[in-house]
N, C-alpha and C. Protein backbone atom coordinates (compact mmCIF):
# COMPACT_ATOMS: atom_id res chain seq x y z
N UNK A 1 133.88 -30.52 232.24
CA UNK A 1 133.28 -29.39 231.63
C UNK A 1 133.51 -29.38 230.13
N UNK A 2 132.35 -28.30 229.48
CA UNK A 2 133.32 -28.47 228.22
C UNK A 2 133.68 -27.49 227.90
N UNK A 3 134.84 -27.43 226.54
CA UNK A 3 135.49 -26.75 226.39
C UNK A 3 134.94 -25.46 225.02
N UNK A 4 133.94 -25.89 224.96
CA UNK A 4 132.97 -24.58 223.75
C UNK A 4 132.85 -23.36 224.63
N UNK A 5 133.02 -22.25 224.17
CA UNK A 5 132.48 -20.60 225.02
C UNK A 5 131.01 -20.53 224.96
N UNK A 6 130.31 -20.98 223.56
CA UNK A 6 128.97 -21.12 223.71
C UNK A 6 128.36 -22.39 224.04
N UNK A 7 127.03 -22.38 223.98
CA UNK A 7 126.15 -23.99 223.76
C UNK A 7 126.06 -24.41 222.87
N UNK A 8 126.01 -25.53 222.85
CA UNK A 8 126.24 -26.65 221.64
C UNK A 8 125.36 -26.04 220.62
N UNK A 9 123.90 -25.89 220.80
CA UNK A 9 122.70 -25.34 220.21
C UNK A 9 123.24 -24.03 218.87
N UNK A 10 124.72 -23.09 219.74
CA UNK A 10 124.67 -21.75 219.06
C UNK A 10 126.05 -22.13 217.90
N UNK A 11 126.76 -22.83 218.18
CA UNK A 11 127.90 -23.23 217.67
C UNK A 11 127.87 -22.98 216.41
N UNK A 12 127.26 -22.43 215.57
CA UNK A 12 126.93 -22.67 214.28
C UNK A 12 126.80 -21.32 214.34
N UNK A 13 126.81 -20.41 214.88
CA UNK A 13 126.56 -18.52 214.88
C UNK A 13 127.68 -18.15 214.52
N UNK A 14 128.05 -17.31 214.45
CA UNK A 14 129.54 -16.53 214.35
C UNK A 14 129.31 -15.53 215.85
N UNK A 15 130.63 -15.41 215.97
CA UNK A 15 130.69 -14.82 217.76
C UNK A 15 130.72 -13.52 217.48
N UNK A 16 131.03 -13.05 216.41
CA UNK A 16 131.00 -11.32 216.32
C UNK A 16 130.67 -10.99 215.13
N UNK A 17 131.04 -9.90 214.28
CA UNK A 17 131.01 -9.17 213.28
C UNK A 17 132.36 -9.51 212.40
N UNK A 18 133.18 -9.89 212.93
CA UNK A 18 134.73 -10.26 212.47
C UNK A 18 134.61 -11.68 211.71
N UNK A 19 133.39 -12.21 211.52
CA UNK A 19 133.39 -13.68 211.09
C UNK A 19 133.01 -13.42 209.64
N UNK A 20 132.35 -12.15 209.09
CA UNK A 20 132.56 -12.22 207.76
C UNK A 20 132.57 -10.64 207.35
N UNK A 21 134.01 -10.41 207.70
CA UNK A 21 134.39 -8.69 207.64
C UNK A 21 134.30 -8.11 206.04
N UNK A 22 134.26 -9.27 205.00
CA UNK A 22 134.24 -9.18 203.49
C UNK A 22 132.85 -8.25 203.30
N UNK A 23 131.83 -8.78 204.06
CA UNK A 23 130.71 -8.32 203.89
C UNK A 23 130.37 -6.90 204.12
N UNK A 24 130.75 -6.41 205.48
CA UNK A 24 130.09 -5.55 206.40
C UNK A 24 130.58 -4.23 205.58
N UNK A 25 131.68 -3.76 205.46
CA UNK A 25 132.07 -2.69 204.96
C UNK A 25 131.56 -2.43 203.06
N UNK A 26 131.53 -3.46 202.39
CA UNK A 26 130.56 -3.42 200.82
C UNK A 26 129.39 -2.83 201.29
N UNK A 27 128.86 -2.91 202.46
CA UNK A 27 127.33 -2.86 202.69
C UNK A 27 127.59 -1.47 202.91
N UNK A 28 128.06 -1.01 203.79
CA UNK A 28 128.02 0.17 204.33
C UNK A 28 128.75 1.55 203.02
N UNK A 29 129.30 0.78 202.44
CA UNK A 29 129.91 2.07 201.15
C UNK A 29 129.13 2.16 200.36
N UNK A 30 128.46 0.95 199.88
CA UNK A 30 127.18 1.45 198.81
C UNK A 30 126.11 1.82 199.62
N UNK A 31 126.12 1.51 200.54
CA UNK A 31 124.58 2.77 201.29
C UNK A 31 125.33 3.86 201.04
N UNK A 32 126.35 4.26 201.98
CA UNK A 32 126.78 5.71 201.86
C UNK A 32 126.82 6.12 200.49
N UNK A 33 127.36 5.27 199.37
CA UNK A 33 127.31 5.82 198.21
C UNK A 33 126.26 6.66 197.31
N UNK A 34 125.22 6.02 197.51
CA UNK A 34 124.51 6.03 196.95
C UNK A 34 123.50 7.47 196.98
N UNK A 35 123.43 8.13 198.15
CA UNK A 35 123.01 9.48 197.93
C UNK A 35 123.71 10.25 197.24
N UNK A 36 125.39 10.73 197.44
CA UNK A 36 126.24 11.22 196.67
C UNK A 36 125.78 11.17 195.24
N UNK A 37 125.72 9.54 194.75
CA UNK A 37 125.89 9.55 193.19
C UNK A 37 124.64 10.33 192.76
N UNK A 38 123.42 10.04 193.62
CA UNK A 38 122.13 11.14 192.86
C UNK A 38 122.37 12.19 193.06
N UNK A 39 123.18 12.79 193.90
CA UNK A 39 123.27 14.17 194.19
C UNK A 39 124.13 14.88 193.27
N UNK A 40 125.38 14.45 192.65
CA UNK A 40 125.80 14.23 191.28
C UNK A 40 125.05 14.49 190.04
N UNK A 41 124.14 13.70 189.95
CA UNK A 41 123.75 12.95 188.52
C UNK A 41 122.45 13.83 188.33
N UNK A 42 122.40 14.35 187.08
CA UNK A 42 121.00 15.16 186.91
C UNK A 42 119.74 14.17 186.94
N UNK A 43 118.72 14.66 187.48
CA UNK A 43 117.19 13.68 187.58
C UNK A 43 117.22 13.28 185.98
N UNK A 44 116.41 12.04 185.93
CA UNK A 44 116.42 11.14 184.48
C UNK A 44 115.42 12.05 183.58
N UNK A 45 114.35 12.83 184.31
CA UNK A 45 113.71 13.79 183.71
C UNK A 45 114.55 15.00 183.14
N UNK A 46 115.31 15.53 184.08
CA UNK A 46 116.15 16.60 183.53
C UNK A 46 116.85 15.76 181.95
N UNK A 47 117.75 15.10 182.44
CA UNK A 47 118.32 14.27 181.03
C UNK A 47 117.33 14.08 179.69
N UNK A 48 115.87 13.52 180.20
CA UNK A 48 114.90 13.24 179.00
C UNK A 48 114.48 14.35 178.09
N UNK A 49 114.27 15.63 178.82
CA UNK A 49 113.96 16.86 178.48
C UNK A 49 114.59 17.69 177.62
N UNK A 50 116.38 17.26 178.01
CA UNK A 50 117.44 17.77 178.04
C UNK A 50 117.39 17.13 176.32
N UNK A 51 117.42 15.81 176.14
CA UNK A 51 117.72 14.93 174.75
C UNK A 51 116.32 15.13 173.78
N UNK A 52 115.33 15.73 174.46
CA UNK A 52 114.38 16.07 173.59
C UNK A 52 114.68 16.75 172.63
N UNK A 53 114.36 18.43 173.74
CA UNK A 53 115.43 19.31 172.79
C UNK A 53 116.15 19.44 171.82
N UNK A 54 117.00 18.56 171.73
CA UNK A 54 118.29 18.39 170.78
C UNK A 54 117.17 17.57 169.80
N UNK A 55 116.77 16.78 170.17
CA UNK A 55 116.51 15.97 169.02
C UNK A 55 115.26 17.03 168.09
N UNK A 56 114.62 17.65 168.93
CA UNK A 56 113.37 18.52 167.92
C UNK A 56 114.44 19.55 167.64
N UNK A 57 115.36 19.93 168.06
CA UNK A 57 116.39 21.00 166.91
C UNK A 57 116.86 20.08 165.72
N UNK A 58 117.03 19.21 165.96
CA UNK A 58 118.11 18.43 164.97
C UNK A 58 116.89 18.41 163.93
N UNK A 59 116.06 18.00 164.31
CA UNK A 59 114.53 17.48 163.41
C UNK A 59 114.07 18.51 162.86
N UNK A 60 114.23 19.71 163.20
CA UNK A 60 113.60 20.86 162.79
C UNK A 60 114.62 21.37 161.48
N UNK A 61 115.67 21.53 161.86
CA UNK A 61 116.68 21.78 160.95
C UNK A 61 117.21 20.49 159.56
N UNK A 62 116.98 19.52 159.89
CA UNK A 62 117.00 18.44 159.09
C UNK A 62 116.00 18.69 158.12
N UNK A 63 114.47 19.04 158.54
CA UNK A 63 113.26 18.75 158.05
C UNK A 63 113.50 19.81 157.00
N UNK A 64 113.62 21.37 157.29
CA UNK A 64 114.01 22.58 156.85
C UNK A 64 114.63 22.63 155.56
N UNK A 65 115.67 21.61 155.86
CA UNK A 65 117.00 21.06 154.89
C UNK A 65 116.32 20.23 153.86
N UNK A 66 115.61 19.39 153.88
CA UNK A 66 115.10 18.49 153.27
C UNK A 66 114.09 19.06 152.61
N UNK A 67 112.83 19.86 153.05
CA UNK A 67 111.41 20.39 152.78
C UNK A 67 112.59 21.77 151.19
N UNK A 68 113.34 22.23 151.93
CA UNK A 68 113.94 23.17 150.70
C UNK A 68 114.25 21.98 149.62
N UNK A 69 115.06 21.57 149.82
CA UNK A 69 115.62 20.69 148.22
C UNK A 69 114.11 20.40 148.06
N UNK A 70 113.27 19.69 148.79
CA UNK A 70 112.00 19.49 147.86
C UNK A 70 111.94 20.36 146.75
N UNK A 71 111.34 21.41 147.46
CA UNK A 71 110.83 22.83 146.51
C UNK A 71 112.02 23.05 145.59
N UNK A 72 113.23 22.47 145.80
CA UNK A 72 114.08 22.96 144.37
C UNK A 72 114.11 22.17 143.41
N UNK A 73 113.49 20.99 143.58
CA UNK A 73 113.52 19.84 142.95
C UNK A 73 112.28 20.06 142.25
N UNK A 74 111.04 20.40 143.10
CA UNK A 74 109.56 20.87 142.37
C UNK A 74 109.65 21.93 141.57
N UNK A 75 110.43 23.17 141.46
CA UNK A 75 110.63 24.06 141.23
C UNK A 75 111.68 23.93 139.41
N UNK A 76 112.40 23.42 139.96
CA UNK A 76 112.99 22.57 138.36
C UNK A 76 112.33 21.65 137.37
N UNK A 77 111.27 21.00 137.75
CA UNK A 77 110.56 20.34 137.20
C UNK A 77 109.09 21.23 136.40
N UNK A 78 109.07 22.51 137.02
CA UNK A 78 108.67 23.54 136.96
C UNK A 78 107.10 23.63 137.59
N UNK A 79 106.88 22.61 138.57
CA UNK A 79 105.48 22.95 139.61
C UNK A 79 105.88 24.07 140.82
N UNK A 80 105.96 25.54 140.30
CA UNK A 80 106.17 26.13 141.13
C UNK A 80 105.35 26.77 142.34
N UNK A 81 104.08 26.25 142.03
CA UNK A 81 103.11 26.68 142.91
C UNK A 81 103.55 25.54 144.14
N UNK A 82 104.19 24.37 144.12
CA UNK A 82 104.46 23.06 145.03
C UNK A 82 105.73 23.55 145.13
N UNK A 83 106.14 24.19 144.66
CA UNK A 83 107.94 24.58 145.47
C UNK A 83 107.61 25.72 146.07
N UNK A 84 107.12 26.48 146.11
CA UNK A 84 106.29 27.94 146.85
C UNK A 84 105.99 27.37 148.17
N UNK A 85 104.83 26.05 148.54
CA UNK A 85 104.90 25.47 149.29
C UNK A 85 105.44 25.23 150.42
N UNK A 86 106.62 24.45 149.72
CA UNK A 86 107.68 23.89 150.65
C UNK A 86 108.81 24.93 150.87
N UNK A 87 108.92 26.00 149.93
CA UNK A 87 109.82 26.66 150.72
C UNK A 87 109.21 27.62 152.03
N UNK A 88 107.62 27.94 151.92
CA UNK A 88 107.26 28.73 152.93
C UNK A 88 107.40 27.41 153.88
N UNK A 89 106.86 26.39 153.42
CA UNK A 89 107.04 25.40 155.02
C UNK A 89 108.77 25.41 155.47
N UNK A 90 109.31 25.03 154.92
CA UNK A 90 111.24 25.33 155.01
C UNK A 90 111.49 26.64 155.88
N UNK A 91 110.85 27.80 155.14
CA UNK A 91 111.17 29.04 155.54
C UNK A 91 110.92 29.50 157.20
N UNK A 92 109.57 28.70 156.90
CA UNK A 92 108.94 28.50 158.85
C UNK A 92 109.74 27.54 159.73
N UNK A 93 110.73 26.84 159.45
CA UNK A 93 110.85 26.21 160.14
C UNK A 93 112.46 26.26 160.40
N UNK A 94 113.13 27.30 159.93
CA UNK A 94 114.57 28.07 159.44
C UNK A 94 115.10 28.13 158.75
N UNK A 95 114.67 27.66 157.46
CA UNK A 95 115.96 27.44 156.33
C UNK A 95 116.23 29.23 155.63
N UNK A 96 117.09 29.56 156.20
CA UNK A 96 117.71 31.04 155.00
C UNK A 96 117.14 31.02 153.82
N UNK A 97 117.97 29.61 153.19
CA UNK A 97 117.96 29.48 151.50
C UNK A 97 116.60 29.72 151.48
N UNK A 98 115.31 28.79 151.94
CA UNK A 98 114.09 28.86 151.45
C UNK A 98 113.69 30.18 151.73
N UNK A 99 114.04 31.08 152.36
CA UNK A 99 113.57 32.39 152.80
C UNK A 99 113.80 33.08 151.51
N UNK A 100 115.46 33.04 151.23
CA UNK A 100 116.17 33.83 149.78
C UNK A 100 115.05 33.39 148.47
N UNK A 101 114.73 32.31 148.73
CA UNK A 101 114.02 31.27 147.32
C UNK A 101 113.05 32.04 147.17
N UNK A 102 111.68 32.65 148.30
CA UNK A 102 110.45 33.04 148.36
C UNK A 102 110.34 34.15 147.48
């Protein structure tokens, strides 16, 4: 008789799940993982929306900042009808100073 548990044909299988245990459990934690972490993590839309925002405040207030010194710069040079301008554009868009300037 011989002495193999299987046929010659299967010998080359692994007899259980225990033949490459490295594998089986990686597989099964990142499946499980993986709902958790989205359930966690805000949607990439929420985030995009989220960094918009900030960036049209930052831009708005930058612009504000910048559009005033224009007009003080036009305004010293003495084109005050072009610093009138830019401080109503400044003023619309928050700057105090350009508000005080008007």
């Amino acid at each position: 008789g011989e002495s193999h548990s299987h046929p010659s044909h299967l010998s080359h299988l692994p007899s259980d799940d225990s033949a490459h245990p490295e594998e089986r459990p990686r597989h099964r934690s990142v499946a499980a993982a993986a709902p958790l972490r989205e359930a966690r993590l805000p949607s990439h839309q929420a985030v995009l929306q989220q960094a918009l925002a900030e960036f049209e405040t930052a831009t708005r207030s930058c612009s504000a900042a910048i559009q005033h010194a224009i007009g003080l710069q036009l305004a010293r040079e003495g084109d005050i009808r072009h610093a009138v301008d830019m401080f109503r554009i400044a003023s619309a868009a928050g700057s105090a100073k350009a508000q005080y300037n008007l």
